[in-house]
PDB file of N, CA and C in Angstrom:
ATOM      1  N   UNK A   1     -44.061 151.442 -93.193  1.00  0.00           N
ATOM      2  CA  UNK A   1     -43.621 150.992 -91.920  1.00  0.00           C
ATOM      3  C   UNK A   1     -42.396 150.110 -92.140  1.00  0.00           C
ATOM      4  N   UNK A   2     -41.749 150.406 -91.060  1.00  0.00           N
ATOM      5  CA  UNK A   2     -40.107 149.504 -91.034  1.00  0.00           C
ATOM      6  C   UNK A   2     -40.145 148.279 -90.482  1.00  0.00           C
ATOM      7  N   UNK A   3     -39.282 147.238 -91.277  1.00  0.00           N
ATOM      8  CA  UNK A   3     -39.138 146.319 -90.766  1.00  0.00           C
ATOM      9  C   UNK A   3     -38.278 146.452 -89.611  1.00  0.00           C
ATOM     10  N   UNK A   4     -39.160 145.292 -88.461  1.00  0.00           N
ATOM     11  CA  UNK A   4     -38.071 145.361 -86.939  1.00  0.00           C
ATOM     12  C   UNK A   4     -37.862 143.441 -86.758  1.00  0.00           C
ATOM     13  N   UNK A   5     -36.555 142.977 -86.439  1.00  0.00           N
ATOM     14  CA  UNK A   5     -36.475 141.844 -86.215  1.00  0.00           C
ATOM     15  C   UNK A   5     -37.114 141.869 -85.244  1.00  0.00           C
ATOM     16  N   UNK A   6     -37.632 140.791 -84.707  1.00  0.00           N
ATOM     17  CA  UNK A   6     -38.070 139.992 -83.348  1.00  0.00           C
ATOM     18  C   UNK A   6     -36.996 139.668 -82.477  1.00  0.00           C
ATOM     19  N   UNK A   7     -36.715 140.302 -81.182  1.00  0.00           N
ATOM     20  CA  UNK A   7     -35.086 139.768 -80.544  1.00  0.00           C
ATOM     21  C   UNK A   7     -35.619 138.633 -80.361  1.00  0.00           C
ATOM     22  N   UNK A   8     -34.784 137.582 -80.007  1.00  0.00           N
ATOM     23  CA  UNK A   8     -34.814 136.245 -79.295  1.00  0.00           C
ATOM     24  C   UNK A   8     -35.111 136.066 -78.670  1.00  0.00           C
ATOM     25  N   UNK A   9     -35.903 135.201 -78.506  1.00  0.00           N
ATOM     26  CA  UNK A   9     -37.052 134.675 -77.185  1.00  0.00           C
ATOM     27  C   UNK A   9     -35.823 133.732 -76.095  1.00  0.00           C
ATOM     28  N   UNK A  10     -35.917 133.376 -75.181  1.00  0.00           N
ATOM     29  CA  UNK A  10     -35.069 132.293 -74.464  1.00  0.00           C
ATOM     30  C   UNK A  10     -35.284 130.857 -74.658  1.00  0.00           C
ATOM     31  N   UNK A  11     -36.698 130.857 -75.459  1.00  0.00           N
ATOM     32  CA  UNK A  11     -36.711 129.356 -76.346  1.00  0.00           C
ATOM     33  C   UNK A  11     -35.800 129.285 -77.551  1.00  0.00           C
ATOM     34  N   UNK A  12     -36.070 130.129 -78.114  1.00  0.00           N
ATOM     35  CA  UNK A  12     -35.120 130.177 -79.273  1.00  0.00           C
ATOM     36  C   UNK A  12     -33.033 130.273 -79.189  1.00  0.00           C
ATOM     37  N   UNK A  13     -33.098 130.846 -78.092  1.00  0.00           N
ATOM     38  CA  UNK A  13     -31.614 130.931 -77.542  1.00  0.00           C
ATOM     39  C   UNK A  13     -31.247 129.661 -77.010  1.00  0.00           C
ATOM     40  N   UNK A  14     -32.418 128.748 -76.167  1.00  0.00           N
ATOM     41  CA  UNK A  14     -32.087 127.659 -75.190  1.00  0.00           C
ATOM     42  C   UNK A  14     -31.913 126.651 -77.034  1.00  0.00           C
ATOM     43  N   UNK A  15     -32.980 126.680 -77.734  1.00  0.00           N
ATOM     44  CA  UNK A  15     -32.641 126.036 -78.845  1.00  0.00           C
ATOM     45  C   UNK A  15     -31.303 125.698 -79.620  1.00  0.00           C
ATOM     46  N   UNK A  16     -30.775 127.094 -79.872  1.00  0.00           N
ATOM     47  CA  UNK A  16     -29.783 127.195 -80.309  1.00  0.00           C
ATOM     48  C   UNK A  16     -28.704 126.585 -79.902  1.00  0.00           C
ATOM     49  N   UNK A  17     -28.436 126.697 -78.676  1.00  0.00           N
ATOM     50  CA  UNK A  17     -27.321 125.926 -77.890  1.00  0.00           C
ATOM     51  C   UNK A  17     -27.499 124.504 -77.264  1.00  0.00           C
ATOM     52  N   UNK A  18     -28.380 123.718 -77.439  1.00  0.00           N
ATOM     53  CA  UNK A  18     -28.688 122.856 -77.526  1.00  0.00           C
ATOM     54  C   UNK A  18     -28.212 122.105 -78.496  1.00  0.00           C
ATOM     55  N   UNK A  19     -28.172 122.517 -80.013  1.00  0.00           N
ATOM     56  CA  UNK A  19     -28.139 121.893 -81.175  1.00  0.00           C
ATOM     57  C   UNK A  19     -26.335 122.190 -81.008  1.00  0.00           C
ATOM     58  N   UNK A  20     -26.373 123.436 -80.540  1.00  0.00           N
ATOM     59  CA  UNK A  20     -24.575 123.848 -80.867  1.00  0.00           C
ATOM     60  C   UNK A  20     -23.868 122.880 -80.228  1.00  0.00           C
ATOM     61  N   UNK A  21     -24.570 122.649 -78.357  1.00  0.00           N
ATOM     62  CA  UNK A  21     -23.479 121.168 -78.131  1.00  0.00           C
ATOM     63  C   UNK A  21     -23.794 120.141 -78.440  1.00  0.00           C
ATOM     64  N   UNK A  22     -24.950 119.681 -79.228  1.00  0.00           N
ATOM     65  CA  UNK A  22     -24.718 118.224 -79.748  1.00  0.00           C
ATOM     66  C   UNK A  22     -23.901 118.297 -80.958  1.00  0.00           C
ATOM     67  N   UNK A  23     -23.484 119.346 -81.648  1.00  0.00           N
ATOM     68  CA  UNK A  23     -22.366 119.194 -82.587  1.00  0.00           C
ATOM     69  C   UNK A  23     -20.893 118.905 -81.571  1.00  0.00           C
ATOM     70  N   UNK A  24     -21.015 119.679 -81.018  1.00  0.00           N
ATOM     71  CA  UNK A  24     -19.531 120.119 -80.441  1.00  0.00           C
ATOM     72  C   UNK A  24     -19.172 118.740 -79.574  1.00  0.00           C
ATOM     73  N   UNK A  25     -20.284 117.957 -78.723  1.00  0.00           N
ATOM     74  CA  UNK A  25     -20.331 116.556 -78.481  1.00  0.00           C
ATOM     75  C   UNK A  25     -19.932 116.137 -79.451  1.00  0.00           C
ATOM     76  N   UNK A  26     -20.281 115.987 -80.465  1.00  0.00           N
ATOM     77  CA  UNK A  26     -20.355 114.723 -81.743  1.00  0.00           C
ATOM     78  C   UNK A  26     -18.791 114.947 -81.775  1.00  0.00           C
ATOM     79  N   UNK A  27     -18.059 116.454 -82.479  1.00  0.00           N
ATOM     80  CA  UNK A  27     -17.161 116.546 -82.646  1.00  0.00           C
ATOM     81  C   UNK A  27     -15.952 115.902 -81.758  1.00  0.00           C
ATOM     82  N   UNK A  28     -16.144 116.269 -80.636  1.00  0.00           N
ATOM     83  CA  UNK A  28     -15.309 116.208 -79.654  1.00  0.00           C
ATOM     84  C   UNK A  28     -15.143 114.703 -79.512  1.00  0.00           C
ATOM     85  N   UNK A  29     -16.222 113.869 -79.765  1.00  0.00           N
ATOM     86  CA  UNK A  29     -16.249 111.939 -79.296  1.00  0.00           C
ATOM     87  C   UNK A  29     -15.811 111.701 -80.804  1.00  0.00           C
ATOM     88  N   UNK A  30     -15.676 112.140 -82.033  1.00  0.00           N
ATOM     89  CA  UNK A  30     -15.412 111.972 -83.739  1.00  0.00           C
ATOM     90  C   UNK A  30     -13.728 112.199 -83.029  1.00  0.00           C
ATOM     91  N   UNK A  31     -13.218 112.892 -82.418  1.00  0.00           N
ATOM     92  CA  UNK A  31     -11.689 113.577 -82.522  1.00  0.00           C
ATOM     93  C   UNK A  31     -10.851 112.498 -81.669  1.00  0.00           C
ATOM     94  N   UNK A  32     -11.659 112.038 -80.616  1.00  0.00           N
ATOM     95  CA  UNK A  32     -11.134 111.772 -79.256  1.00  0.00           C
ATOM     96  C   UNK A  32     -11.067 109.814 -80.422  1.00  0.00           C
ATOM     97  N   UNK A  33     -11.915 109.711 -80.899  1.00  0.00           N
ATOM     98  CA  UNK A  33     -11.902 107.836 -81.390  1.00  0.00           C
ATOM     99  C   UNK A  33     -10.914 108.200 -82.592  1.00  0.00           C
ATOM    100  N   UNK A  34     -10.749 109.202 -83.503  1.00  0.00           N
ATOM    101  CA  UNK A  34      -9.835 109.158 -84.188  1.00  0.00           C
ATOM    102  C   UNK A  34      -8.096 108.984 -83.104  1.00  0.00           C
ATOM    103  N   UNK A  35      -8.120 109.896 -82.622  1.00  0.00           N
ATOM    104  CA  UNK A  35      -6.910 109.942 -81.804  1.00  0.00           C
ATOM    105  C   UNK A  35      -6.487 108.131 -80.945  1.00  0.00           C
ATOM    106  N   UNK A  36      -7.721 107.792 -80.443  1.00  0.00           N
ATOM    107  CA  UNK A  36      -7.384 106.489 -80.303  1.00  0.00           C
ATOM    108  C   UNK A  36      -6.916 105.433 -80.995  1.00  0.00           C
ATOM    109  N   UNK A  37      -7.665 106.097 -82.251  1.00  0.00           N
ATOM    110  CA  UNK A  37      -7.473 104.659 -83.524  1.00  0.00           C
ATOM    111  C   UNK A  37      -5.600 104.194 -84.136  1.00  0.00           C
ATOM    112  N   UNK A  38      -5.135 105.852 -84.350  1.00  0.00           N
ATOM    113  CA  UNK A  38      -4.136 105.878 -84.779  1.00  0.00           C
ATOM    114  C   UNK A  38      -2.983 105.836 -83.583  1.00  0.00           C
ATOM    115  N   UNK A  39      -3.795 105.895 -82.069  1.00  0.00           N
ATOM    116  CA  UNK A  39      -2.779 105.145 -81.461  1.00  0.00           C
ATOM    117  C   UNK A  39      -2.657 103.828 -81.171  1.00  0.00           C
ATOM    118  N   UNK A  40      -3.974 103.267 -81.325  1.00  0.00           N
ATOM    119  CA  UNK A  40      -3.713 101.697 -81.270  1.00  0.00           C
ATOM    120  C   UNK A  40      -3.314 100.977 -82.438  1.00  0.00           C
ATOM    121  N   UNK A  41      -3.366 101.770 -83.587  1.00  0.00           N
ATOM    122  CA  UNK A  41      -2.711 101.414 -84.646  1.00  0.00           C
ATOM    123  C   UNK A  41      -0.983 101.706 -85.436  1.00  0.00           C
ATOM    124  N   UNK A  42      -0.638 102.716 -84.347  1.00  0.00           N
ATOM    125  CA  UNK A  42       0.619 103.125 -84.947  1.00  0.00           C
ATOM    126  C   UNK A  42       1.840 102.080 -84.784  1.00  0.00           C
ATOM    127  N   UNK A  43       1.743 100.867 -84.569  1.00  0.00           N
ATOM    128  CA  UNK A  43       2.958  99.903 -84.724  1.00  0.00           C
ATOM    129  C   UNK A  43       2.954  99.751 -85.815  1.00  0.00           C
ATOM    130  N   UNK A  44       1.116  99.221 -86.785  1.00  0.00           N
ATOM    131  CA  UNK A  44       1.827  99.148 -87.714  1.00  0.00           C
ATOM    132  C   UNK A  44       1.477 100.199 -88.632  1.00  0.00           C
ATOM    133  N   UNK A  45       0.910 101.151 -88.306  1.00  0.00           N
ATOM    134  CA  UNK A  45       0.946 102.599 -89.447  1.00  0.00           C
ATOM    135  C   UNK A  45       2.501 102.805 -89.208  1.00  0.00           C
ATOM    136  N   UNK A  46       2.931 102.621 -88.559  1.00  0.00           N
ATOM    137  CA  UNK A  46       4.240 103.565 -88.253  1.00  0.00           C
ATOM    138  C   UNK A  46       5.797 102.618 -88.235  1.00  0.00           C
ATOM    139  N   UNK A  47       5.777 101.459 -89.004  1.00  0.00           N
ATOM    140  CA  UNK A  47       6.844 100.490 -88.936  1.00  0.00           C
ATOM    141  C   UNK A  47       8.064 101.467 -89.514  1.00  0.00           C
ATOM    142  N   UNK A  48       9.189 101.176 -88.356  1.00  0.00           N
ATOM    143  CA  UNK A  48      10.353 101.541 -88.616  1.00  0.00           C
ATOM    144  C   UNK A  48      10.378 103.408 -88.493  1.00  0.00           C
ATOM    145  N   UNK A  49       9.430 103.856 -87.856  1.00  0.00           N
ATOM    146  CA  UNK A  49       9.171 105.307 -88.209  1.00  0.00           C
ATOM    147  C   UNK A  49      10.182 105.789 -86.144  1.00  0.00           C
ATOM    148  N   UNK A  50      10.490 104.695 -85.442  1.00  0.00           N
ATOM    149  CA  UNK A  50      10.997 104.878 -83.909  1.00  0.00           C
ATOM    150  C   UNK A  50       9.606 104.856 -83.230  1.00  0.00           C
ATOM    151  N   UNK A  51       8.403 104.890 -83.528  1.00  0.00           N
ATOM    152  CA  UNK A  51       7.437 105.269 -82.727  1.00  0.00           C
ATOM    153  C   UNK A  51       7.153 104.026 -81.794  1.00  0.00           C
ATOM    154  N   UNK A  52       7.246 102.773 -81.996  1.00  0.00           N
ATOM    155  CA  UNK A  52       7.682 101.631 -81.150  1.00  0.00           C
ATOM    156  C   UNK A  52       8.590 101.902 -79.798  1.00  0.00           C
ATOM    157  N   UNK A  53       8.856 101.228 -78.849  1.00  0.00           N
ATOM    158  CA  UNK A  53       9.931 101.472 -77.940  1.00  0.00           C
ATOM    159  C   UNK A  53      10.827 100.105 -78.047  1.00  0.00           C
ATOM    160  N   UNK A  54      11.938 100.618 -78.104  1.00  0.00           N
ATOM    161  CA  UNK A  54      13.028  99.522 -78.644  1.00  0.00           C
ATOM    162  C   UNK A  54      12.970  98.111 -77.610  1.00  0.00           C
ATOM    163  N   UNK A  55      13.180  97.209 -78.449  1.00  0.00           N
ATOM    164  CA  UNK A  55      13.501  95.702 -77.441  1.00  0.00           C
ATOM    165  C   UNK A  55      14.747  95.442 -76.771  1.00  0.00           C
ATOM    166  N   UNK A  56      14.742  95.512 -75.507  1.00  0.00           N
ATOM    167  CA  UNK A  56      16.227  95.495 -74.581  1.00  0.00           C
ATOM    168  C   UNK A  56      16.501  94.451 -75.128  1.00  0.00           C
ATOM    169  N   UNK A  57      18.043  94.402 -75.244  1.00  0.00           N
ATOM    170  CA  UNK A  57      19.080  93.368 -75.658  1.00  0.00           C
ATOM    171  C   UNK A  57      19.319  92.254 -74.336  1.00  0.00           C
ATOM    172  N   UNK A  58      19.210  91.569 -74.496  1.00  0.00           N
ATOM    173  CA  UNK A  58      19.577  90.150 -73.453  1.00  0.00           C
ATOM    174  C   UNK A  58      21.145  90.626 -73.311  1.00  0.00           C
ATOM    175  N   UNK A  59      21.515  89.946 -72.140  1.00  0.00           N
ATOM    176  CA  UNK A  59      22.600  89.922 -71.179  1.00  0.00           C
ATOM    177  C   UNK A  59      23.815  89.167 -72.520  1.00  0.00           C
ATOM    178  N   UNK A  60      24.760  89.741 -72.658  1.00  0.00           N
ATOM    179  CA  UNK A  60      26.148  89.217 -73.425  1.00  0.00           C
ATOM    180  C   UNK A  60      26.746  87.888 -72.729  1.00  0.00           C
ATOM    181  N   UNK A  61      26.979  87.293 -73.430  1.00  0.00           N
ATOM    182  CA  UNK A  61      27.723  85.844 -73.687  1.00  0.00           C
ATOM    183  C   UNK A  61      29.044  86.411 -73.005  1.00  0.00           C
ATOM    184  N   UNK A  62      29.722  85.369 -71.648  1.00  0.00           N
ATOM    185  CA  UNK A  62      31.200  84.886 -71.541  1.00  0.00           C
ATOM    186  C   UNK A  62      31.987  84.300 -72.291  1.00  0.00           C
ATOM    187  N   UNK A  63      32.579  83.931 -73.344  1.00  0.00           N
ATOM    188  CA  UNK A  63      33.047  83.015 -74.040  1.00  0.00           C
ATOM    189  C   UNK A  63      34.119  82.513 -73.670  1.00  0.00           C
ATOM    190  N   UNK A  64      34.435  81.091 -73.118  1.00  0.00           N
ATOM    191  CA  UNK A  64      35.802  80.455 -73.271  1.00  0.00           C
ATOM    192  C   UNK A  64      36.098  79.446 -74.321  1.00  0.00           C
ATOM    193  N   UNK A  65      37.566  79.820 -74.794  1.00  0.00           N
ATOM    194  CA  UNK A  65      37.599  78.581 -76.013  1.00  0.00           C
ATOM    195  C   UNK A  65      38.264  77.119 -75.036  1.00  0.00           C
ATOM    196  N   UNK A  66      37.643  76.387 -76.270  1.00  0.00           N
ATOM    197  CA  UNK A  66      38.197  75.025 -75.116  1.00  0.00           C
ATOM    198  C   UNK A  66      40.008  74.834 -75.303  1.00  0.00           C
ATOM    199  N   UNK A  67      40.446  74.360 -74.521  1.00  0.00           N
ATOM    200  CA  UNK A  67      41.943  73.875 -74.703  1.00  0.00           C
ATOM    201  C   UNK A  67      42.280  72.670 -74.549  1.00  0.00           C
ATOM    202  N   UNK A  68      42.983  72.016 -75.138  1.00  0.00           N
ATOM    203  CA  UNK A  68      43.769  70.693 -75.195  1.00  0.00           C
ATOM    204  C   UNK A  68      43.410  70.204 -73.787  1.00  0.00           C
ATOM    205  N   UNK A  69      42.600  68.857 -73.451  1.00  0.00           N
ATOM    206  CA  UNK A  69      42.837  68.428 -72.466  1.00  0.00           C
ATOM    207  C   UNK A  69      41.518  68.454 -71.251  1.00  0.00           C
ATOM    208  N   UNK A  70      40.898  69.745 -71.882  1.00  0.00           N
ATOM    209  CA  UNK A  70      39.798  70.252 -71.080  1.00  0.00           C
ATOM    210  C   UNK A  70      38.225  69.471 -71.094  1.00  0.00           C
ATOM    211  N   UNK A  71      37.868  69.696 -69.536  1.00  0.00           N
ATOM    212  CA  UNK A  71      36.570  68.709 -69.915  1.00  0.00           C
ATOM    213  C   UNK A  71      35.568  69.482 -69.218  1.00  0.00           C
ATOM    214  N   UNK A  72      34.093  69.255 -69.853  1.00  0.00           N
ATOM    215  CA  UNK A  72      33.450  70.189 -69.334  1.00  0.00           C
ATOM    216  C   UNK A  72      33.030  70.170 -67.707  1.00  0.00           C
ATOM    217  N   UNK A  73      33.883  69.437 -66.826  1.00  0.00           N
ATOM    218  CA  UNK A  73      34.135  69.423 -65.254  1.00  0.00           C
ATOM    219  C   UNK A  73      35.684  70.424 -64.869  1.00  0.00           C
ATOM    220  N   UNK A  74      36.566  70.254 -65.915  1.00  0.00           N
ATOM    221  CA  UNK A  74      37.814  71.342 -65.363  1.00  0.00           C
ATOM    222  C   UNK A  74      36.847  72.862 -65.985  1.00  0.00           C
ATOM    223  N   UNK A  75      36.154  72.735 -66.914  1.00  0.00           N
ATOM    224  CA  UNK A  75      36.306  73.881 -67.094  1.00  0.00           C
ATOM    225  C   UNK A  75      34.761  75.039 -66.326  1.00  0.00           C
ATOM    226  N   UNK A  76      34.190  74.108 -66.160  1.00  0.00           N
ATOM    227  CA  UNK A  76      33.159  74.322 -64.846  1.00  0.00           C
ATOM    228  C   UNK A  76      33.653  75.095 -63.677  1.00  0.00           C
ATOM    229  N   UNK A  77      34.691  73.670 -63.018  1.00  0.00           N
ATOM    230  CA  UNK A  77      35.479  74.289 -61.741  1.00  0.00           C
ATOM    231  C   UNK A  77      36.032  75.465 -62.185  1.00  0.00           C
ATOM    232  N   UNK A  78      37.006  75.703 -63.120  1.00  0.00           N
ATOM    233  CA  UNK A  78      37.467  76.368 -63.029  1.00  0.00           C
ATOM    234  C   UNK A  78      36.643  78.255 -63.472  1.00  0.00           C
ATOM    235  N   UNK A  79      35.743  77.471 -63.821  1.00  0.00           N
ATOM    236  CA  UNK A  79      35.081  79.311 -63.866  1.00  0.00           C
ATOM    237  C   UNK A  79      34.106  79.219 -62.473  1.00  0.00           C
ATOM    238  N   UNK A  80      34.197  78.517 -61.556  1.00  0.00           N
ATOM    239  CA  UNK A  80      32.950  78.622 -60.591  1.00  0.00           C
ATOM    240  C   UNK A  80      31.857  78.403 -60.734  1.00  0.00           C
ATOM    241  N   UNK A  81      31.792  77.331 -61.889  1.00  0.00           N
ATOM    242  CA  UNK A  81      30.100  76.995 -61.877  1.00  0.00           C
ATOM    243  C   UNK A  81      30.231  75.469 -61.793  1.00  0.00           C
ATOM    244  N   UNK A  82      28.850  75.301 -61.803  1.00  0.00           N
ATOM    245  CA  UNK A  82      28.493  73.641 -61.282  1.00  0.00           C
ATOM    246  C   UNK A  82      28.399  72.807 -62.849  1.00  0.00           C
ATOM    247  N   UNK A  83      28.551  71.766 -62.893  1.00  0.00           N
ATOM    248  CA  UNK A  83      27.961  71.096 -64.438  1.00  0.00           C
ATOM    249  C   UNK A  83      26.779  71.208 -65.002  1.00  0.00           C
ATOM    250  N   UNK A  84      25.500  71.312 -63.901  1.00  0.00           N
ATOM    251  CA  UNK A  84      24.204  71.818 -64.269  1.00  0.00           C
ATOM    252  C   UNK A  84      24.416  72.814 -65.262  1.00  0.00           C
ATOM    253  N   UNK A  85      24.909  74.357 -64.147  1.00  0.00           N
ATOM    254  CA  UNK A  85      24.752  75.430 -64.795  1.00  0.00           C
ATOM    255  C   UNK A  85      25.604  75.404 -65.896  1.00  0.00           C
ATOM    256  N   UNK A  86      26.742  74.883 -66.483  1.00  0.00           N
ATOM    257  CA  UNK A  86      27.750  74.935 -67.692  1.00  0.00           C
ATOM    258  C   UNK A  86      26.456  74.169 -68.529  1.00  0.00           C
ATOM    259  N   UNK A  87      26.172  73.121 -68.625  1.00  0.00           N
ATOM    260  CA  UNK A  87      25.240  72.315 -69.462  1.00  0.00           C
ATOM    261  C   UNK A  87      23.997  73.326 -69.898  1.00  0.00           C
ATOM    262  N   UNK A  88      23.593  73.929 -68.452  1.00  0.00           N
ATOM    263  CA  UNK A  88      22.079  75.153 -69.103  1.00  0.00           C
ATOM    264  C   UNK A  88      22.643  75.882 -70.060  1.00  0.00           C
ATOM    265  N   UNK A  89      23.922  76.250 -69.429  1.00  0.00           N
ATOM    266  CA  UNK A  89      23.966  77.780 -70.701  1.00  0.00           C
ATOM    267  C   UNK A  89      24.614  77.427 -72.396  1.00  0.00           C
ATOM    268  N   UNK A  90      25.117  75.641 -72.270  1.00  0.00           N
ATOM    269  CA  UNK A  90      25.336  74.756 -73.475  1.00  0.00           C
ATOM    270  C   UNK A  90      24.478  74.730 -73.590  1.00  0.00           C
ATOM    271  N   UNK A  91      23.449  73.855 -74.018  1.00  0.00           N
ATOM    272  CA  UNK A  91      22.209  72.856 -74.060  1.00  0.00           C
ATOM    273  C   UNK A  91      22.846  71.760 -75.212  1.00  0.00           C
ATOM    274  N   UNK A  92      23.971  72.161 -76.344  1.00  0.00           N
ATOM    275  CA  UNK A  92      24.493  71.413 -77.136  1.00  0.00           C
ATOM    276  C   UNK A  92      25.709  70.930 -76.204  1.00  0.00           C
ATOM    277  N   UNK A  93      26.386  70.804 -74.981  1.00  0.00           N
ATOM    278  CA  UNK A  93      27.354  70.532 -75.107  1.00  0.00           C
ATOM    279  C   UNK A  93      27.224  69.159 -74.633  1.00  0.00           C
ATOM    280  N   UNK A  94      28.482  68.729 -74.720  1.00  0.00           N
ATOM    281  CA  UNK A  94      28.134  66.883 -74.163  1.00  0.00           C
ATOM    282  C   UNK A  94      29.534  66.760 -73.775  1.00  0.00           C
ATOM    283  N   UNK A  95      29.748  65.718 -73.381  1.00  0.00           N
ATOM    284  CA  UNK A  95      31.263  65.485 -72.679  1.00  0.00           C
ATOM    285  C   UNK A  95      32.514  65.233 -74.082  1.00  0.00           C
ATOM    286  N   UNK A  96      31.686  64.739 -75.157  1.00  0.00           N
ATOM    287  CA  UNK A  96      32.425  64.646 -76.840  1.00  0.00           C
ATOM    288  C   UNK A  96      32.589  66.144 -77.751  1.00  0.00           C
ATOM    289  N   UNK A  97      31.763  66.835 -77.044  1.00  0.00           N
ATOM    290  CA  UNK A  97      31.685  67.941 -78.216  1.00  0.00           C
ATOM    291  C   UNK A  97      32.422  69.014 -77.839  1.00  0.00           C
ATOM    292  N   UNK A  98      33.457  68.987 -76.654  1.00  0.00           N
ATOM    293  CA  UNK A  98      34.211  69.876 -75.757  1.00  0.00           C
ATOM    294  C   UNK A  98      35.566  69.498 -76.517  1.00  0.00           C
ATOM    295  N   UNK A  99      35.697  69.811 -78.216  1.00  0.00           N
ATOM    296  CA  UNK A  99      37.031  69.764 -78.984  1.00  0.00           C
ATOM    297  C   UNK A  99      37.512  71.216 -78.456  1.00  0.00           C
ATOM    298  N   UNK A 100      39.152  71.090 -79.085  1.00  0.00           N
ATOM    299  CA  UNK A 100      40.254  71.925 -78.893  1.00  0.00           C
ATOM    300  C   UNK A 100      38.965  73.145 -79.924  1.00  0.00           C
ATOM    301  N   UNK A 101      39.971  74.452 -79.460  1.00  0.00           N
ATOM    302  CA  UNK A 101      39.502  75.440 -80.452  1.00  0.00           C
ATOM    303  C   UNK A 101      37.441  75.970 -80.140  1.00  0.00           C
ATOM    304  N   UNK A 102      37.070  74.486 -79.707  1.00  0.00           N
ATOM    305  CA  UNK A 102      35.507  75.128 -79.380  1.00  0.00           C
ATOM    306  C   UNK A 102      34.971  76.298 -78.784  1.00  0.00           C
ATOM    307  N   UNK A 103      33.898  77.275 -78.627  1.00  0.00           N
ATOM    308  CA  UNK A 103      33.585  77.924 -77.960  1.00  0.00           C
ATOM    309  C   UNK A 103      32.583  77.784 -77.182  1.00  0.00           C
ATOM    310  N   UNK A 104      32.578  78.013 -75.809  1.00  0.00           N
ATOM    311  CA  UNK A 104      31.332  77.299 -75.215  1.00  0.00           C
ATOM    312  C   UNK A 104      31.074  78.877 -74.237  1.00  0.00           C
ATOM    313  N   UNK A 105      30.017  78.979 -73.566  1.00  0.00           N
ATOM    314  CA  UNK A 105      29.025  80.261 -72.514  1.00  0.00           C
ATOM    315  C   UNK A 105      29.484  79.594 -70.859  1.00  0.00           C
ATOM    316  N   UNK A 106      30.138  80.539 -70.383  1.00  0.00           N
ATOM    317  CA  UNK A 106      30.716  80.090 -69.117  1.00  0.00           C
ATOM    318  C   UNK A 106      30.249  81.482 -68.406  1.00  0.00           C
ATOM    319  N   UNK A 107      29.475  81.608 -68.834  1.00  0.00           N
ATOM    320  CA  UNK A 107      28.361  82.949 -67.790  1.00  0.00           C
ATOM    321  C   UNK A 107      27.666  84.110 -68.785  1.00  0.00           C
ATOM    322  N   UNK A 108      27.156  85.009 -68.192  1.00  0.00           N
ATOM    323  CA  UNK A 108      26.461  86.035 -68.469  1.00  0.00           C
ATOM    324  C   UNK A 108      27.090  87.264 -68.144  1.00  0.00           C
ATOM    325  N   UNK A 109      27.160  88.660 -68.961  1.00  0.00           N
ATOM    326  CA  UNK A 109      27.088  89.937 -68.124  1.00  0.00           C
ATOM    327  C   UNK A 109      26.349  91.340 -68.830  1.00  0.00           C
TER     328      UNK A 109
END
């Protein structure tokens, strides 16, 4: 007499796929925390690689040099700002330190 397999019962089928998606779960939550890891980590897995987004550059310096004579009230008026604002964008300047040749921030652009 010949051997005959036994077809599959629907316990044995419901079995099967049961076990198949708790792999394919496992897999799928194993793939998805890797993928997270190396994105919360790629600043520094990835230094200097561009994967960062670049740091905008601050606004460029006005520069006037000082001239013979000048005080930091002519040279205020004369760019349209107040002494406050000339002094904010100094923080070093003082009414002594406004020599010939100096360079001082008489705005932003």
């Amino acid at each position: 007499m010949a051997y005959v397999h036994p077809s599959p019962t629907s316990r044995d089928v419901l079995g099967t796929l049961q076990r198949n998606t708790t792999r394919a779960v496992a897999v799928v939550a194993y793939g998805t925390a890797f993928v997270v890891a190396v994105l919360m980590l790629s600043p520094i897995l990835f230094k200097g690689s561009g994967v960062a987004a670049p740091i905008p550059a601050g606004p460029a310096p006005i520069l006037y040099t000082v001239q013979a004579g000048d005080t930091p009230g002519t040279i205020a008026a004369a760019h349209g700002l107040s002494l406050a604002e000339l002094y904010s964008l100094n923080p070093s300047l003082t009414p002594f330190t406004t020599a010939k040749g100096a360079r001082i921030v008489v705005g932003l652009h």
